[in-house]
PDB file of N, CA and C in Angstrom:
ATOM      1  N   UNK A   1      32.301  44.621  45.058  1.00  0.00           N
ATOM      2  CA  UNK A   1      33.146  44.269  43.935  1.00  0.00           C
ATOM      3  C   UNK A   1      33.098  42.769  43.659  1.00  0.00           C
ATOM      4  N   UNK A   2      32.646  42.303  44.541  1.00  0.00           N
ATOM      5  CA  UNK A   2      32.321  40.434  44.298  1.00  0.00           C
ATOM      6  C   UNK A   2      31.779  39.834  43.585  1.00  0.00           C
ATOM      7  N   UNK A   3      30.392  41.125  43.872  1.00  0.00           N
ATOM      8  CA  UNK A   3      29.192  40.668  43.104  1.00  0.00           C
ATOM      9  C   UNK A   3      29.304  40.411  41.263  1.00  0.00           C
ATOM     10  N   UNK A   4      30.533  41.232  41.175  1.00  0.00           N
ATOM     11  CA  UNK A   4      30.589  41.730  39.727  1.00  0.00           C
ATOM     12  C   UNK A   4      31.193  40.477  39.028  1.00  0.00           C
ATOM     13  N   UNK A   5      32.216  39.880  39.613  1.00  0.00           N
ATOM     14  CA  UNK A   5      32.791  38.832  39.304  1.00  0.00           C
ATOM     15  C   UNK A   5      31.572  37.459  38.961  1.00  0.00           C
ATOM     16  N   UNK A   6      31.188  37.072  39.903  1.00  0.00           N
ATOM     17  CA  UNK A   6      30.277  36.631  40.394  1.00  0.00           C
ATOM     18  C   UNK A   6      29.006  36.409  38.666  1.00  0.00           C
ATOM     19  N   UNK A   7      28.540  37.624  39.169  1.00  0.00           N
ATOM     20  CA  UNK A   7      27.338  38.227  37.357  1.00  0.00           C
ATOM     21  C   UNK A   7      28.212  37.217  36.504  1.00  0.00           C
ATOM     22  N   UNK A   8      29.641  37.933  35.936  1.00  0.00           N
ATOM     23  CA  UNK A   8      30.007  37.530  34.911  1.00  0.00           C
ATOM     24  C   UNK A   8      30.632  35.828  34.843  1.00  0.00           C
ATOM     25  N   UNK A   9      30.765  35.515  36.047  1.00  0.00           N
ATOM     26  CA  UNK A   9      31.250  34.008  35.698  1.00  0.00           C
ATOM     27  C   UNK A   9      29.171  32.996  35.466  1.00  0.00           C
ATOM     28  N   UNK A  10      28.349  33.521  36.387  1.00  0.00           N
ATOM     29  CA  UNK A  10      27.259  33.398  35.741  1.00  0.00           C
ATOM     30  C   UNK A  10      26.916  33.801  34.188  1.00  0.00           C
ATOM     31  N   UNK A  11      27.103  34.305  33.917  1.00  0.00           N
ATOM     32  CA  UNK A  11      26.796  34.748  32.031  1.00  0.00           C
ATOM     33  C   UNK A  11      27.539  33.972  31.764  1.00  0.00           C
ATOM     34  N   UNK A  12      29.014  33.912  31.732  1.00  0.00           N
ATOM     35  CA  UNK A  12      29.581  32.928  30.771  1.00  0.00           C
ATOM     36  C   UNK A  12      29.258  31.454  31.460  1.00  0.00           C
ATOM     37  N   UNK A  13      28.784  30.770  32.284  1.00  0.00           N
ATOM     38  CA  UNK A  13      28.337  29.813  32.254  1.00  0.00           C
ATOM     39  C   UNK A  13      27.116  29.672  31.811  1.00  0.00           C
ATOM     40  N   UNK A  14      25.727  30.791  31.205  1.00  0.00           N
ATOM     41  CA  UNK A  14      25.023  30.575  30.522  1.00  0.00           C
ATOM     42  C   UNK A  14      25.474  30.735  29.582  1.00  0.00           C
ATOM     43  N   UNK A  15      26.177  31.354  29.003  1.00  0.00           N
ATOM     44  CA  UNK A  15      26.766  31.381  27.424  1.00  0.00           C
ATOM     45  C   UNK A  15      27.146  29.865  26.964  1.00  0.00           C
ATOM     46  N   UNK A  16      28.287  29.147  27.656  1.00  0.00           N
ATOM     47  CA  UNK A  16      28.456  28.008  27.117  1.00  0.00           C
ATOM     48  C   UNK A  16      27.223  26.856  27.092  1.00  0.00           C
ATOM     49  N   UNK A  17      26.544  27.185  28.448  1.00  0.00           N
ATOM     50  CA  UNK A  17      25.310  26.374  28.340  1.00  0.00           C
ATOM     51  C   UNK A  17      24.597  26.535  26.988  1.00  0.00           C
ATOM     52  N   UNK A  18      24.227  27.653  26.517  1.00  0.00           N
ATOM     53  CA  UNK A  18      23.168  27.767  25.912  1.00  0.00           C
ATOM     54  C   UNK A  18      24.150  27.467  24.142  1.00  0.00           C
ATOM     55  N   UNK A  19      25.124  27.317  24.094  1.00  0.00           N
ATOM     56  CA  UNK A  19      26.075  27.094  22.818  1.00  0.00           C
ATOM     57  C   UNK A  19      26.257  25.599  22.850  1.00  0.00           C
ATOM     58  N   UNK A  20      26.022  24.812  23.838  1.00  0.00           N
ATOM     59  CA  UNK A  20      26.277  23.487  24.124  1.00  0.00           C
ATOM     60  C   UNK A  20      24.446  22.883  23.773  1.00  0.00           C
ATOM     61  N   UNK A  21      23.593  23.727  23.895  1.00  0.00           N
ATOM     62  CA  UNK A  21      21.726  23.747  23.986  1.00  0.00           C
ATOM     63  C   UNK A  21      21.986  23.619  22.435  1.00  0.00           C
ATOM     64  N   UNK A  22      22.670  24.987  21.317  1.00  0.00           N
ATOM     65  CA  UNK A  22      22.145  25.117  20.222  1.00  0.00           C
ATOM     66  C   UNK A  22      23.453  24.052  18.991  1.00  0.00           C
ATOM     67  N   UNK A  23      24.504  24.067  19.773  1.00  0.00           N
ATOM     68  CA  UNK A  23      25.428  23.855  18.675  1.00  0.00           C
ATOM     69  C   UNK A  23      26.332  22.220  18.588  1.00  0.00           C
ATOM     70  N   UNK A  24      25.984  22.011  20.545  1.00  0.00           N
ATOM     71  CA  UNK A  24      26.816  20.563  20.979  1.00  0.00           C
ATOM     72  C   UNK A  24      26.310  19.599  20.798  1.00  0.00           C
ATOM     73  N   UNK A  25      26.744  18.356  20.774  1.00  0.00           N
ATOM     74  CA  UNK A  25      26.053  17.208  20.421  1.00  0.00           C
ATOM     75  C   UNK A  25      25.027  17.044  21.473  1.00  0.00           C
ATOM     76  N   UNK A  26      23.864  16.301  20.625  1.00  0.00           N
ATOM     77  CA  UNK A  26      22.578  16.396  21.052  1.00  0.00           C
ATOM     78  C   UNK A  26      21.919  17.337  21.315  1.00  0.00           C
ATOM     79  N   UNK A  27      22.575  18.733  20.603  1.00  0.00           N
ATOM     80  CA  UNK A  27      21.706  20.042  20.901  1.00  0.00           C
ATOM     81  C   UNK A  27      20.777  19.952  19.570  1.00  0.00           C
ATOM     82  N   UNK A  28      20.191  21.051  19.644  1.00  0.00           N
ATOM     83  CA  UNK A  28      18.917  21.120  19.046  1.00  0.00           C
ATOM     84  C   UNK A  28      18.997  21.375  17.331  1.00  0.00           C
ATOM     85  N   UNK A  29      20.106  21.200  16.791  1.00  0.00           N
ATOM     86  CA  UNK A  29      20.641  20.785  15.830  1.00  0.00           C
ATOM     87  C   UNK A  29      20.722  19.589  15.232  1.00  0.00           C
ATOM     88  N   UNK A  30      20.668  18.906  15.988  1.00  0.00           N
ATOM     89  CA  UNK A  30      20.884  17.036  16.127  1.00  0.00           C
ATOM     90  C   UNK A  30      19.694  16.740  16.311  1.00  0.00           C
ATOM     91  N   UNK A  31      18.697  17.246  17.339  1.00  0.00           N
ATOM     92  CA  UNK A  31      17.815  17.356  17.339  1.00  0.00           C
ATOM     93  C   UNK A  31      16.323  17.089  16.446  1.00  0.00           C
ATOM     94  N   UNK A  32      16.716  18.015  15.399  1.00  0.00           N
ATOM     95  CA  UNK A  32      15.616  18.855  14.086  1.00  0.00           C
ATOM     96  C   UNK A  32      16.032  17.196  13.246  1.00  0.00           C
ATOM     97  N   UNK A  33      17.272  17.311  13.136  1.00  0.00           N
ATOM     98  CA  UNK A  33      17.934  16.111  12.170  1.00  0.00           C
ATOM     99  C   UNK A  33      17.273  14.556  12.231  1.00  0.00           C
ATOM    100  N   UNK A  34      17.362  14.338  13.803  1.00  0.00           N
ATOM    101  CA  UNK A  34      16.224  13.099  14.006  1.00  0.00           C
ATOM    102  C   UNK A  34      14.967  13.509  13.686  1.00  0.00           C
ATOM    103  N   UNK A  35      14.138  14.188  14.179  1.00  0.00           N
ATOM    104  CA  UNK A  35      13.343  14.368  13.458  1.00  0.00           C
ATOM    105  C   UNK A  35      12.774  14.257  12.259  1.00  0.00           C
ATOM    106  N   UNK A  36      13.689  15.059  11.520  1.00  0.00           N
ATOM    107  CA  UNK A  36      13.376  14.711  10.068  1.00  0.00           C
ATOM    108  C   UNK A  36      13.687  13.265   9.553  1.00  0.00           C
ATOM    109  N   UNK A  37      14.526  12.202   9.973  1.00  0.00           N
ATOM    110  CA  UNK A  37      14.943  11.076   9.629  1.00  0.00           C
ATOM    111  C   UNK A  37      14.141   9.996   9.945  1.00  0.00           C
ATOM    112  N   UNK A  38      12.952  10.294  11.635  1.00  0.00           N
ATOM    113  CA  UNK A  38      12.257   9.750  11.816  1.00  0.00           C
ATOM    114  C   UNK A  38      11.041  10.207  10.727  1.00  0.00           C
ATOM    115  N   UNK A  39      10.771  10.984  10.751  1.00  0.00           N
ATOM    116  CA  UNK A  39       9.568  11.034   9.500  1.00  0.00           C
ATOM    117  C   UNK A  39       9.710  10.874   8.041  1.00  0.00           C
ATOM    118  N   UNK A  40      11.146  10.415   7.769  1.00  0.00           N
ATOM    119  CA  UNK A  40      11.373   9.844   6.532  1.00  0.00           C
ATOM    120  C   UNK A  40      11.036   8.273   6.615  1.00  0.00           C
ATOM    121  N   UNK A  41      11.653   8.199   8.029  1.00  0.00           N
ATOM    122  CA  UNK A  41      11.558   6.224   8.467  1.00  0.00           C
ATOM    123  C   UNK A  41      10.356   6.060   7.913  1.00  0.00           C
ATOM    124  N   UNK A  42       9.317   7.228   9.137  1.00  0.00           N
ATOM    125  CA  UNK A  42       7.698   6.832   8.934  1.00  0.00           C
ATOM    126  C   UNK A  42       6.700   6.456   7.425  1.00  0.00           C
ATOM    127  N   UNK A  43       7.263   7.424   6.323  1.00  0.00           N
ATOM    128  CA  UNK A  43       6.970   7.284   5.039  1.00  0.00           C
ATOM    129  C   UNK A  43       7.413   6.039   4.527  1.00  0.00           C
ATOM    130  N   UNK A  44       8.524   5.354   4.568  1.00  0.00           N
ATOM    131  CA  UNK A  44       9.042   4.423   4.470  1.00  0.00           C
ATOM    132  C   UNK A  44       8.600   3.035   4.791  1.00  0.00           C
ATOM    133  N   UNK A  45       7.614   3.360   6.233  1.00  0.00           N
ATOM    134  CA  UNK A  45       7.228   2.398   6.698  1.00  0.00           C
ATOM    135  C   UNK A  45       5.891   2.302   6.139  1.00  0.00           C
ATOM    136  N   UNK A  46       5.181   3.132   6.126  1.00  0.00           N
ATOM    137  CA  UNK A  46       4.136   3.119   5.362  1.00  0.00           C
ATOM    138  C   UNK A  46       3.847   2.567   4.034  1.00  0.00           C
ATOM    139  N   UNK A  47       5.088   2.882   3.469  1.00  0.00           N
ATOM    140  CA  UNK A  47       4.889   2.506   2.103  1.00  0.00           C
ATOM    141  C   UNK A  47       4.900   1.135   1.966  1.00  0.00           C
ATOM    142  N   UNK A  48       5.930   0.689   2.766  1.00  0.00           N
ATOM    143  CA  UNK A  48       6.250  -1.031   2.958  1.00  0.00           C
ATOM    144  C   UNK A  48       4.902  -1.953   3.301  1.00  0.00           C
ATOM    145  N   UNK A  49       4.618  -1.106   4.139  1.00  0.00           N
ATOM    146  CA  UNK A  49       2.962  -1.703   4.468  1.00  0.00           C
ATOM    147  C   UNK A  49       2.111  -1.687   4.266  1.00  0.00           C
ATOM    148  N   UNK A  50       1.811  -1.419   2.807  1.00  0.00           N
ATOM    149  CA  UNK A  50       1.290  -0.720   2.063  1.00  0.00           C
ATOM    150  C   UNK A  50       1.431  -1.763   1.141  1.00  0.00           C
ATOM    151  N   UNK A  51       2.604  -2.185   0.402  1.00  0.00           N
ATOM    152  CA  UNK A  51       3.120  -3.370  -0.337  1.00  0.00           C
ATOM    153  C   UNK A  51       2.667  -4.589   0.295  1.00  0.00           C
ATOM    154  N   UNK A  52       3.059  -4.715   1.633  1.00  0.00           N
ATOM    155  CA  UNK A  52       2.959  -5.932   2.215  1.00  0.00           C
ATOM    156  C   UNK A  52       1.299  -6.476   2.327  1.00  0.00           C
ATOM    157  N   UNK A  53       0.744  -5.192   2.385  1.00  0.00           N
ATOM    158  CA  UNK A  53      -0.715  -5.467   2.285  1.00  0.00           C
ATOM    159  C   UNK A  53      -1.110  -6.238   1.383  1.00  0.00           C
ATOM    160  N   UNK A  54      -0.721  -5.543   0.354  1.00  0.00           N
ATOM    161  CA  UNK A  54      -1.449  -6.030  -0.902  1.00  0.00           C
ATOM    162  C   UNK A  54      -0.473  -7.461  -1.785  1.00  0.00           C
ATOM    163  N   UNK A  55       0.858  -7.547  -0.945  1.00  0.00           N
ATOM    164  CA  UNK A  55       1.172  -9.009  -1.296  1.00  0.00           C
ATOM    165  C   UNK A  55       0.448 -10.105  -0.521  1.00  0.00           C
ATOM    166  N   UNK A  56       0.158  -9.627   0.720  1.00  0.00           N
ATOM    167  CA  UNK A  56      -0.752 -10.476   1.468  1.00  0.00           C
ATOM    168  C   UNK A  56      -1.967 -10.599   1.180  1.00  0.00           C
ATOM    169  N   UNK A  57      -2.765  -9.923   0.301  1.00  0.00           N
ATOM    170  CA  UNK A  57      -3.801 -10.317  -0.149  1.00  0.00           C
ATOM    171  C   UNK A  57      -3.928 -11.068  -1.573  1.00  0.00           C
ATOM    172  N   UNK A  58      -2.779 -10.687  -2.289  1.00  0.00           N
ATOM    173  CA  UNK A  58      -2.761 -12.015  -3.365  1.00  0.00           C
ATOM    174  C   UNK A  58      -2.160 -13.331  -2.970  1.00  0.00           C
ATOM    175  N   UNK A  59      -1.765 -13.324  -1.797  1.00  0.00           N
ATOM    176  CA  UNK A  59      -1.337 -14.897  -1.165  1.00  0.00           C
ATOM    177  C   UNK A  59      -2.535 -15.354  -0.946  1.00  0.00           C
ATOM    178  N   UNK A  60      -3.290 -14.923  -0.526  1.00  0.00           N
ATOM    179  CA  UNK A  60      -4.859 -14.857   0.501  1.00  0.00           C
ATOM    180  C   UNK A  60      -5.308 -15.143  -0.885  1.00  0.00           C
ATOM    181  N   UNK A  61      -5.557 -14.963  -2.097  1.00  0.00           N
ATOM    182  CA  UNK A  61      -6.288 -14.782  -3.475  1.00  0.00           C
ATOM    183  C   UNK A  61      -5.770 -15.988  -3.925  1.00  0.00           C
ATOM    184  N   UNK A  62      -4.430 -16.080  -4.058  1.00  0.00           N
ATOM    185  CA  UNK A  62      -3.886 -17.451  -4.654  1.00  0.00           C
ATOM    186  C   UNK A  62      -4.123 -18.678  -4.037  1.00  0.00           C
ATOM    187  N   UNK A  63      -4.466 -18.776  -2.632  1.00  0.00           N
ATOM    188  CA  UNK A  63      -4.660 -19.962  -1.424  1.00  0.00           C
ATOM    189  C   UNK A  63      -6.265 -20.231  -1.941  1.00  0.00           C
ATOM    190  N   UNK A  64      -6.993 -19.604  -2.124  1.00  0.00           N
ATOM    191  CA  UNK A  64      -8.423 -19.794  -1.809  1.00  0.00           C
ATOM    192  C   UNK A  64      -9.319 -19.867  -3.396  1.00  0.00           C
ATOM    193  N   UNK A  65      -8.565 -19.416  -4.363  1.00  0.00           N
ATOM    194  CA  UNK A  65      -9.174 -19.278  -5.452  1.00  0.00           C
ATOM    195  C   UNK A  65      -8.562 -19.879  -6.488  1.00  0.00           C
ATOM    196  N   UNK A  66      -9.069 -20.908  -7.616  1.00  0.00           N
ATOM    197  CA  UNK A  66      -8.230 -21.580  -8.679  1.00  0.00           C
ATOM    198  C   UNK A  66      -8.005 -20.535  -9.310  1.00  0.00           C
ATOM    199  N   UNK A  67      -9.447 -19.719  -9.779  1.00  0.00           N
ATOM    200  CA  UNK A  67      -9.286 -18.312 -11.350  1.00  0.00           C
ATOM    201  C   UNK A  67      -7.856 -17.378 -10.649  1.00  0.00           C
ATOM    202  N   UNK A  68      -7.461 -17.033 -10.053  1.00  0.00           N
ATOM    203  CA  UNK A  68      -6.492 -16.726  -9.597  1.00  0.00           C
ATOM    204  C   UNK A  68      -5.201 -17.250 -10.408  1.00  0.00           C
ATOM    205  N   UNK A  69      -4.856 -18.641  -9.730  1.00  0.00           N
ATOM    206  CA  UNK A  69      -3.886 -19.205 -10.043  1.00  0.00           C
ATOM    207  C   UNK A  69      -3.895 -19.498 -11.374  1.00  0.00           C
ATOM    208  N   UNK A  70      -5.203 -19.777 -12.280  1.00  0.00           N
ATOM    209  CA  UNK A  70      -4.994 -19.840 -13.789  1.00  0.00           C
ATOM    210  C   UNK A  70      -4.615 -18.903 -14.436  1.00  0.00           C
ATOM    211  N   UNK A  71      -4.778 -17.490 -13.844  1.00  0.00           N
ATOM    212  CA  UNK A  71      -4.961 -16.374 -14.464  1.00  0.00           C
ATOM    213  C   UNK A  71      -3.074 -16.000 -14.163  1.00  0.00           C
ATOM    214  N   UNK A  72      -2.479 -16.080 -13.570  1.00  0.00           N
ATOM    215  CA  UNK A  72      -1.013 -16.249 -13.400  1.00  0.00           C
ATOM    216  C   UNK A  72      -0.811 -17.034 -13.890  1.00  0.00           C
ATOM    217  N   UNK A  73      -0.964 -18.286 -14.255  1.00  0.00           N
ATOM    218  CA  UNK A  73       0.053 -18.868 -15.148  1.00  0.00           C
ATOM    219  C   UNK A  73      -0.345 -18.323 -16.648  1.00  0.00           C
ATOM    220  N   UNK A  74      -1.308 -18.017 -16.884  1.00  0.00           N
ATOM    221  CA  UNK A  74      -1.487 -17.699 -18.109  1.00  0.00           C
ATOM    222  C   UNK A  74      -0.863 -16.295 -18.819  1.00  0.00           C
ATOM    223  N   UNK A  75      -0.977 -15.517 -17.659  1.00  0.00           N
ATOM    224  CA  UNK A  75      -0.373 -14.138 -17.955  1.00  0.00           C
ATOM    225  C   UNK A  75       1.415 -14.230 -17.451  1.00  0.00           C
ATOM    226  N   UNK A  76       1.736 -14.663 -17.153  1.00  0.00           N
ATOM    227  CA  UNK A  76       3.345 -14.773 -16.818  1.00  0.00           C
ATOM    228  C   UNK A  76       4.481 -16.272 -17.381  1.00  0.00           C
ATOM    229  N   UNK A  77       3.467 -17.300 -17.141  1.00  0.00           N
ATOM    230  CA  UNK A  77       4.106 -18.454 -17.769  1.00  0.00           C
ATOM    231  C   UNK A  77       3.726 -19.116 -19.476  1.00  0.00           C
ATOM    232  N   UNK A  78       2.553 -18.580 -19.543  1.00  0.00           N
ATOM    233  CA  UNK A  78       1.843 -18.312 -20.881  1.00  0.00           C
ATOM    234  C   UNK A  78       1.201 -20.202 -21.214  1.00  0.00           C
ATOM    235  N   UNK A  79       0.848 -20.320 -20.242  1.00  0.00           N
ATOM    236  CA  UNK A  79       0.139 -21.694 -20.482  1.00  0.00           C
ATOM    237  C   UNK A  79      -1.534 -21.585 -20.805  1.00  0.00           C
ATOM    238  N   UNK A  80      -1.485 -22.587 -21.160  1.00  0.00           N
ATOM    239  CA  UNK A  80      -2.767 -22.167 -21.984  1.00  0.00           C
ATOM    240  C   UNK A  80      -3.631 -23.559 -21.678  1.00  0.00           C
ATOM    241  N   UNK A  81      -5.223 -23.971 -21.473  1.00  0.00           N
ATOM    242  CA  UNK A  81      -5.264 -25.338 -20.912  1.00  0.00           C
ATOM    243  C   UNK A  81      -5.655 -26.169 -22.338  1.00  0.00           C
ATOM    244  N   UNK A  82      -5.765 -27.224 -22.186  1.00  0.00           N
ATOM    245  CA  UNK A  82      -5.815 -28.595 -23.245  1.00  0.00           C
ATOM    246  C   UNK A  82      -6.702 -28.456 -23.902  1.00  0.00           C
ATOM    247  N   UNK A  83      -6.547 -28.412 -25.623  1.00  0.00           N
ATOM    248  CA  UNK A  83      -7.779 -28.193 -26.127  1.00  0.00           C
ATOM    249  C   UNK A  83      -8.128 -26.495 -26.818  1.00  0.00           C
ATOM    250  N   UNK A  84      -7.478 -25.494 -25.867  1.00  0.00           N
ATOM    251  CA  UNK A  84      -7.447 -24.268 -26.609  1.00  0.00           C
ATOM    252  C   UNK A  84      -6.556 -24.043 -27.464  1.00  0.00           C
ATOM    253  N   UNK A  85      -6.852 -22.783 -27.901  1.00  0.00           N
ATOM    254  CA  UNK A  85      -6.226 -22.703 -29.513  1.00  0.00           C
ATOM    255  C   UNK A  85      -5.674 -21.159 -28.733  1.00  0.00           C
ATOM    256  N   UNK A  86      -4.012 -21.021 -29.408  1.00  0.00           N
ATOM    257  CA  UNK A  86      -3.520 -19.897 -28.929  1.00  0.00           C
ATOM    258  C   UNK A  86      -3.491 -18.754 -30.406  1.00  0.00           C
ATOM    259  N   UNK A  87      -4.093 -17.781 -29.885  1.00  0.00           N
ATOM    260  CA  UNK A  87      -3.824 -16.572 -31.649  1.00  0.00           C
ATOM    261  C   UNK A  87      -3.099 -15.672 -30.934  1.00  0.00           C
ATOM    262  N   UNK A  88      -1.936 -15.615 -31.860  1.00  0.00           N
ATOM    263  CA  UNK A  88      -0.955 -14.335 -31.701  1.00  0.00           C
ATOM    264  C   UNK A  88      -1.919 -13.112 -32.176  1.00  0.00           C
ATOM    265  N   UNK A  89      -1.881 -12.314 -31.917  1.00  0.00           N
ATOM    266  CA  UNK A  89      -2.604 -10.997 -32.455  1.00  0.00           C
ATOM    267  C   UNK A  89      -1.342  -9.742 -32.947  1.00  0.00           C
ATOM    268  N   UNK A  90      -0.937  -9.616 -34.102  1.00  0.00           N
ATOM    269  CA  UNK A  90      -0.044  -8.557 -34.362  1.00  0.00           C
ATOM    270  C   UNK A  90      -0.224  -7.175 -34.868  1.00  0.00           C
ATOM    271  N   UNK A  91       0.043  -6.276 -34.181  1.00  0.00           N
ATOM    272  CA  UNK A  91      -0.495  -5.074 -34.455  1.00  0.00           C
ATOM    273  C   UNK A  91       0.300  -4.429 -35.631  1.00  0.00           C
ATOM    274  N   UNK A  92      -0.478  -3.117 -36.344  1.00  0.00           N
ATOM    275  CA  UNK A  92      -0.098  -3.097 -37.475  1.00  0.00           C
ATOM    276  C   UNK A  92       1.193  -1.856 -37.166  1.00  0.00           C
ATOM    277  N   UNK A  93       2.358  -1.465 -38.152  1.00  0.00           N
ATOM    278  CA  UNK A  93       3.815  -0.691 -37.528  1.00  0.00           C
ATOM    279  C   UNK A  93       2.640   0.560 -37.398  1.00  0.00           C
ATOM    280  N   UNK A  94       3.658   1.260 -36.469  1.00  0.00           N
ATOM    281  CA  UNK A  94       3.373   2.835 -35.876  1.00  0.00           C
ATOM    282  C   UNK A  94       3.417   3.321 -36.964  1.00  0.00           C
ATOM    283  N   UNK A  95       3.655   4.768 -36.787  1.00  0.00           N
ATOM    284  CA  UNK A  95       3.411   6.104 -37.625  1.00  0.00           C
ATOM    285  C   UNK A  95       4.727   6.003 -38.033  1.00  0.00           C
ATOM    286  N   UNK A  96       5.916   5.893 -37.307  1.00  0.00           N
ATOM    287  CA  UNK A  96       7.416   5.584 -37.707  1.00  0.00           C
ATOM    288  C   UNK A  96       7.937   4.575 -38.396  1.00  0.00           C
ATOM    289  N   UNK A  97       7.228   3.757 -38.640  1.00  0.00           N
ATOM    290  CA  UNK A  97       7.729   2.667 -39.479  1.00  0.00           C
ATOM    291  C   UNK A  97       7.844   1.769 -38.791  1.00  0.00           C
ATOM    292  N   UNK A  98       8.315   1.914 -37.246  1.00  0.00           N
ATOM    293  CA  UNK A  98       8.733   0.454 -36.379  1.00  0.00           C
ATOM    294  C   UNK A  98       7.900  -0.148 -36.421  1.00  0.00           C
ATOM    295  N   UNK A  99       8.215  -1.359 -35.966  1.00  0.00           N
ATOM    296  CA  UNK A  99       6.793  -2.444 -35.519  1.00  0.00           C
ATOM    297  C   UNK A  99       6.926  -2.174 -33.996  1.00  0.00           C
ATOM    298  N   UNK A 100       5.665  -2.359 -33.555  1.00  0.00           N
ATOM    299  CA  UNK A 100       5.502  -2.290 -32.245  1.00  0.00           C
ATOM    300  C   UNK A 100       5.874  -3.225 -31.462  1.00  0.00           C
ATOM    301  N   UNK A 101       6.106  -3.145 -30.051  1.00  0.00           N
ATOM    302  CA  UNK A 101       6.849  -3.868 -29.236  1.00  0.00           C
ATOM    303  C   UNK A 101       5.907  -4.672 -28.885  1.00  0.00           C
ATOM    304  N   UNK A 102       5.764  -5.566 -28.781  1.00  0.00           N
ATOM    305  CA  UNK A 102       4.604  -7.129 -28.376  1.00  0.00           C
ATOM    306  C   UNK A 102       5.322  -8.008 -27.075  1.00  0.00           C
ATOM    307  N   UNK A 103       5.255  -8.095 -26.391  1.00  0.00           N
ATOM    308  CA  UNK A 103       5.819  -9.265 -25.277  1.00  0.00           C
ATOM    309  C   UNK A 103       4.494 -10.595 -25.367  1.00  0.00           C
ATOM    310  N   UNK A 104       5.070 -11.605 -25.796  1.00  0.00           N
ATOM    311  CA  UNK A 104       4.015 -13.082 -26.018  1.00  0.00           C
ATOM    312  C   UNK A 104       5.171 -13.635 -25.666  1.00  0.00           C
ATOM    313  N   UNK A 105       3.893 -14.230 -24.361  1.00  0.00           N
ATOM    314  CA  UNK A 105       4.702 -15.748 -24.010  1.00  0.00           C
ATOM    315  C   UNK A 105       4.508 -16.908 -24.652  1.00  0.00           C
ATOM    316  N   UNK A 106       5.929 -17.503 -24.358  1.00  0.00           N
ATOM    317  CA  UNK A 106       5.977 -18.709 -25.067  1.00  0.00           C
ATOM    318  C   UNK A 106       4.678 -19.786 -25.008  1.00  0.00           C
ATOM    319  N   UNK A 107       3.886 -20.481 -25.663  1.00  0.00           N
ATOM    320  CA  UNK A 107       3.181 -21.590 -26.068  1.00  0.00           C
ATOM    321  C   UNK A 107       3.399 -22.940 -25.562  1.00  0.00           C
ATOM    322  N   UNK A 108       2.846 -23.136 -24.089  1.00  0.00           N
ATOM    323  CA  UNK A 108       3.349 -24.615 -24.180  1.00  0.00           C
ATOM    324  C   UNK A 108       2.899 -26.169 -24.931  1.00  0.00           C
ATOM    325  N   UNK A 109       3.276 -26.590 -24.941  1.00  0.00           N
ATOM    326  CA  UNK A 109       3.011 -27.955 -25.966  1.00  0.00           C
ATOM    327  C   UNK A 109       2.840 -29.238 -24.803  1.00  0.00           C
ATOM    328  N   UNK A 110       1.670 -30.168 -25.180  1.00  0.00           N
ATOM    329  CA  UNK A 110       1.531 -31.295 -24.465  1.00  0.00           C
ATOM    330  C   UNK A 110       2.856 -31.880 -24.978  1.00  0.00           C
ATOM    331  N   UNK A 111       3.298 -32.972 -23.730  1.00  0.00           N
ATOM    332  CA  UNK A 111       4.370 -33.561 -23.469  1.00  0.00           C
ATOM    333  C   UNK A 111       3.691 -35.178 -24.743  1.00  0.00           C
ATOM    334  N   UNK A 112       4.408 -35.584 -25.506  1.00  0.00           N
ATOM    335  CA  UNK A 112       4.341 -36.418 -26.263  1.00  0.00           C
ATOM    336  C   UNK A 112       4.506 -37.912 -25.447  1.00  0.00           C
ATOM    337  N   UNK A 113       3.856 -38.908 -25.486  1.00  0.00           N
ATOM    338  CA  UNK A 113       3.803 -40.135 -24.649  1.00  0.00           C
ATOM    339  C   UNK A 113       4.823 -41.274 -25.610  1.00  0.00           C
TER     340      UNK A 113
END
């Protein structure tokens, strides 16, 4: 009659074990969850380094090369060098009547002595 006792306090100590395995903190619930959060990190990280690459290679482009650096100021600060002639180019309105959207940078002007 011992034995019987015995069985069943074994089962219910695998029972809670195995409810503490699927359902308790750090069970295999919590588990799946890191998981998935680490392979979100990983995409994340990738992507960053991925960016960082390729900002590090226009640092690397801008350090070593003038056509580089002319070619940024010209396309973002809209400078233009001494002596050239700047033409607006305006396109003709859409099918709707609007005029089309144009972004031109400003024109700089030699500094007057």
């Amino acid at each position: 009659m011992r034995r019987w006792w015995l069985y069943a306090l074994l089962l219910l100590a695998f029972a809670g074990l195995q409810a503490k395995l699927w359902w308790g903190d750090g069970g295999m619930r919590e588990a799946r969850q890191l998981e998935v959060r680490v392979e979100d990190q990983r995409r994340e990280n990738a992507r960053l380094q991925q960016r960082n690459d390729a900002l590090s290679a226009e640092v690397e482009d801008l350090k070593s090369g003038e056509a580089a650096v002319e070619d940024r100021a010209r396309s973002e600060l809209g400078m233009i060098k001494p002596g050239e002639t700047f033409y607006r180019v305006v396109e003709p309105a859409g099918p709707d009547g609007a005029p089309p959207t144009v972004s031109v940078p400003p024109v700089e002007q030699e500094p007057r002595p």
